[in-house]
C-alpha atoms as a PDB file:
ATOM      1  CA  UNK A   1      79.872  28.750  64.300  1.00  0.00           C
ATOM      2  CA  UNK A   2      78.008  31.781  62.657  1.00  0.00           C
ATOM      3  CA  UNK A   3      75.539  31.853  65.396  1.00  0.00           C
ATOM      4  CA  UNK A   4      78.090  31.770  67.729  1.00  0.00           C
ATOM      5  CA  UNK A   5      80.294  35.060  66.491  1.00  0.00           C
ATOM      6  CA  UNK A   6      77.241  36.555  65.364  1.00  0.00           C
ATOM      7  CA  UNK A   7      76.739  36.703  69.341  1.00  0.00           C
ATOM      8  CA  UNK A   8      80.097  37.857  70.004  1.00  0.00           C
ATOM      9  CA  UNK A   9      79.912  40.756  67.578  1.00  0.00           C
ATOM     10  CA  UNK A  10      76.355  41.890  69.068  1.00  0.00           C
ATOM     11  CA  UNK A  11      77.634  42.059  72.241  1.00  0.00           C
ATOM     12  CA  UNK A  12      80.371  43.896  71.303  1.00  0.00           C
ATOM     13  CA  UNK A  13      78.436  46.302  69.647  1.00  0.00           C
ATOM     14  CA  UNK A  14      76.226  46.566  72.653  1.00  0.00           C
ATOM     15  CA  UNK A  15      79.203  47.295  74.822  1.00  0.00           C
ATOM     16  CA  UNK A  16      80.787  50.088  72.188  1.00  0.00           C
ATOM     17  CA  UNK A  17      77.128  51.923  72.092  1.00  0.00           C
ATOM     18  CA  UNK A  18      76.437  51.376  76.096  1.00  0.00           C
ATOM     19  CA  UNK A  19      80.324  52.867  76.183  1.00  0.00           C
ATOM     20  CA  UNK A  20      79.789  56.045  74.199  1.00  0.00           C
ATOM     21  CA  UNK A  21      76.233  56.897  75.639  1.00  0.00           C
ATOM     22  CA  UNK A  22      78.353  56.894  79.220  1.00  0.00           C
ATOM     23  CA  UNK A  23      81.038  58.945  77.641  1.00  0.00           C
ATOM     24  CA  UNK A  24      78.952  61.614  76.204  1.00  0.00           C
ATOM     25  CA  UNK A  25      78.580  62.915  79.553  1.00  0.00           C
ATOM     26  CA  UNK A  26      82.695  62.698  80.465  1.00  0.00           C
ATOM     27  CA  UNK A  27      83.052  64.596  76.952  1.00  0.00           C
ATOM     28  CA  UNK A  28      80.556  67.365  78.214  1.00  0.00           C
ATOM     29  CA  UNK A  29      82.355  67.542  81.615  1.00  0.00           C
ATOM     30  CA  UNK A  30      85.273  69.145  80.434  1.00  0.00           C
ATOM     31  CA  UNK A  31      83.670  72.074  78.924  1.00  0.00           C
ATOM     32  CA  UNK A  32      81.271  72.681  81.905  1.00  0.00           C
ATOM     33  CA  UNK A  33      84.059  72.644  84.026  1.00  0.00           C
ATOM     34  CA  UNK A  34      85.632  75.541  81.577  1.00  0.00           C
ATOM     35  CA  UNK A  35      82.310  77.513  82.058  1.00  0.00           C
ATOM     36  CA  UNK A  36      82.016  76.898  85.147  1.00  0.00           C
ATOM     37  CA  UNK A  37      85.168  78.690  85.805  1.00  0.00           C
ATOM     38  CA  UNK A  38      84.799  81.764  83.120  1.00  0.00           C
ATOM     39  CA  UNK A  39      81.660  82.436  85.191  1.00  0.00           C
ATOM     40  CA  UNK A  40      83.539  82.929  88.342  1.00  0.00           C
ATOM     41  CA  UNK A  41      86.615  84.710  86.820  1.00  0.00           C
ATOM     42  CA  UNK A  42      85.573  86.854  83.960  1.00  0.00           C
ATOM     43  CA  UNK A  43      81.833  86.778  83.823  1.00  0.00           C
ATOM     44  CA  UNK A  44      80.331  86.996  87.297  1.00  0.00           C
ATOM     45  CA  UNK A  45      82.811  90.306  88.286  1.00  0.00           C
ATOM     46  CA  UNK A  46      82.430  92.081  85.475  1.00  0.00           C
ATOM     47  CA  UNK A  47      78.655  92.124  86.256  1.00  0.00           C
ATOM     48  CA  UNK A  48      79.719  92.930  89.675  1.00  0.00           C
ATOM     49  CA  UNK A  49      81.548  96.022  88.123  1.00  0.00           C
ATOM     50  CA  UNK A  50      78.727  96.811  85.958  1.00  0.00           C
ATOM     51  CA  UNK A  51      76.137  96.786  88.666  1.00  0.00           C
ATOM     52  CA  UNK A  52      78.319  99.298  90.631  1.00  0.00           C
ATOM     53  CA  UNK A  53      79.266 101.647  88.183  1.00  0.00           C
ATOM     54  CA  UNK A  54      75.434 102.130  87.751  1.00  0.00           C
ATOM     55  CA  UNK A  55      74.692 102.566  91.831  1.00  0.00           C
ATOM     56  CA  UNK A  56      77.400 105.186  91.494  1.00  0.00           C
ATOM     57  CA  UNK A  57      75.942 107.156  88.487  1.00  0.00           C
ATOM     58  CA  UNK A  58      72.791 106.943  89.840  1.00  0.00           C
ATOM     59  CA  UNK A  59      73.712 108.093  93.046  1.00  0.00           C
ATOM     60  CA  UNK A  60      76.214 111.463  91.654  1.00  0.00           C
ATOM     61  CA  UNK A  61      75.196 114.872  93.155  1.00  0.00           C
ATOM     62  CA  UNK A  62      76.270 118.036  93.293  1.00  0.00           C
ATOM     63  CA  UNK A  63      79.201 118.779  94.575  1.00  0.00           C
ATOM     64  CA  UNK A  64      80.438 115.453  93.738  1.00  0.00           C
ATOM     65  CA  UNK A  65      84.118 115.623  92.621  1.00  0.00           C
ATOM     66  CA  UNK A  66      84.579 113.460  89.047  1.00  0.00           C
ATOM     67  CA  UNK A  67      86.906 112.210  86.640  1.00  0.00           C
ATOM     68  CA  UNK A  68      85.469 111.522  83.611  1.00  0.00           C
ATOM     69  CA  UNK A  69      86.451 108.517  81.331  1.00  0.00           C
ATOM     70  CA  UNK A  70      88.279 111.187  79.256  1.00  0.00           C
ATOM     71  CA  UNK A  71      90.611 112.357  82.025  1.00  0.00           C
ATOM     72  CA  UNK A  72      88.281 115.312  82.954  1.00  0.00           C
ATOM     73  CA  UNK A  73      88.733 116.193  86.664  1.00  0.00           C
ATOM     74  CA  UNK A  74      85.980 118.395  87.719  1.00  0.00           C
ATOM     75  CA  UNK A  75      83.276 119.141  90.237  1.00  0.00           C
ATOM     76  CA  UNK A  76      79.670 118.587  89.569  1.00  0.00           C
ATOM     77  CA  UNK A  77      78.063 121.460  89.247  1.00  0.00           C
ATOM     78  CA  UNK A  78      74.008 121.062  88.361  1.00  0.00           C
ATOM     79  CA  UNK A  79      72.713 117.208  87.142  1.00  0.00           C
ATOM     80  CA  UNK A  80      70.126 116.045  84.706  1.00  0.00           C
ATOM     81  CA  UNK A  81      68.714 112.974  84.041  1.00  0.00           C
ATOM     82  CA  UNK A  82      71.252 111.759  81.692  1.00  0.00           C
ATOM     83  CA  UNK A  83      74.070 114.895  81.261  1.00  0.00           C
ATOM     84  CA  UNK A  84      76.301 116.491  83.760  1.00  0.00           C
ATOM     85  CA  UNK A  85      77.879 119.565  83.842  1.00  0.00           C
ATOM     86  CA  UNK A  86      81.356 119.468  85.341  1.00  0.00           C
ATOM     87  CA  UNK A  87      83.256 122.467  85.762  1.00  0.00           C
ATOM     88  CA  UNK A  88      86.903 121.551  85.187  1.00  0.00           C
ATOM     89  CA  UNK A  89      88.333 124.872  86.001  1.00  0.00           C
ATOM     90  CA  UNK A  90      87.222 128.653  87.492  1.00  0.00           C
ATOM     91  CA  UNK A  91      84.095 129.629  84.943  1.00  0.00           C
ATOM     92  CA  UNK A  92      84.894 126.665  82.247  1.00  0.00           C
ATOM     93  CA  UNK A  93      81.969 123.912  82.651  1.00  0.00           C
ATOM     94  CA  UNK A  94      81.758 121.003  80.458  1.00  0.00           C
ATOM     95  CA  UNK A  95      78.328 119.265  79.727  1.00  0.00           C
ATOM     96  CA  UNK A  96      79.125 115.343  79.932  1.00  0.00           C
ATOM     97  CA  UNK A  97      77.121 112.114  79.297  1.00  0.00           C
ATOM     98  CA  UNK A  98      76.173 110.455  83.321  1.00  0.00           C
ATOM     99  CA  UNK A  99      77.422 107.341  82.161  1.00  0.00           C
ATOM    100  CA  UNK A 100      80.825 109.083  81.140  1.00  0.00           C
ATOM    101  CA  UNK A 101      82.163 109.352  84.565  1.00  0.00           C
ATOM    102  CA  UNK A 102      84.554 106.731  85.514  1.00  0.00           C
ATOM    103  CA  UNK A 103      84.659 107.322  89.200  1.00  0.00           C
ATOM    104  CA  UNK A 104      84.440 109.560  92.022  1.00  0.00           C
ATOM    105  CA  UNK A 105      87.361 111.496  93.556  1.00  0.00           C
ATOM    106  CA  UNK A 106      87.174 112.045  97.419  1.00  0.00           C
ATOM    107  CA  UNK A 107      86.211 115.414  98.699  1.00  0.00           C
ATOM    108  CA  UNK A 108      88.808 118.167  98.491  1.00  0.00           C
ATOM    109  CA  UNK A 109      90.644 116.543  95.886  1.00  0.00           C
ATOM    110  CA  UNK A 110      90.570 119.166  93.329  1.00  0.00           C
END
């Protein structure tokens, strides 16, 4: 009789290990799925963002109308490799960091 539930309980065993190694995966699932979507909602545009925020820094001139990520609406006036100057106003120019500038106006908005 010992033998005999001895081979019931191995089994059983067998079947509750054989049942968790295929539910490891199904307990991973979930969160992969919740990745999975971050990546496509938060993640994957605010790289988007990033990547063209530095195109259009990289790409400011002179003559390029501004507004700076302090409210500063101005025309560029000369460019450096990482400053600005901006004049806000007849003779007032303001020396600002390139990656300061939030975005560009369209011409003749000032």
């Amino acid at each position: 009789m010992n033998d005999l539930l001895s081979f019931f309980i191995s089994d059983a065993a067998a079947q509750a290990t054989g049942a968790a190694g295929g539910n490891s995966i199904m307990t991973f699932l979930p969160m992969i799925a919740l990745f999975v979507i971050f990546y496509f909602l938060l993640i994957r545009p605010q790289q988007k963002r990033q990547k063209e925020h530095k195109n259009m820094v990289g790409g400011l001139a002179k003559g390029d109308e501004v507004v700076t990520m302090g409210g500063l609406l101005g025309k560029v006036t000369a460019v450096d490799d990482n400053f600005l100057t901006v004049e806000i106003a007849k003779g007032i120019d303001v020396k600002v960091q390139r990656m300061s500038v939030q975005a560009m106006m369209p011409k003749g908005t000032i």
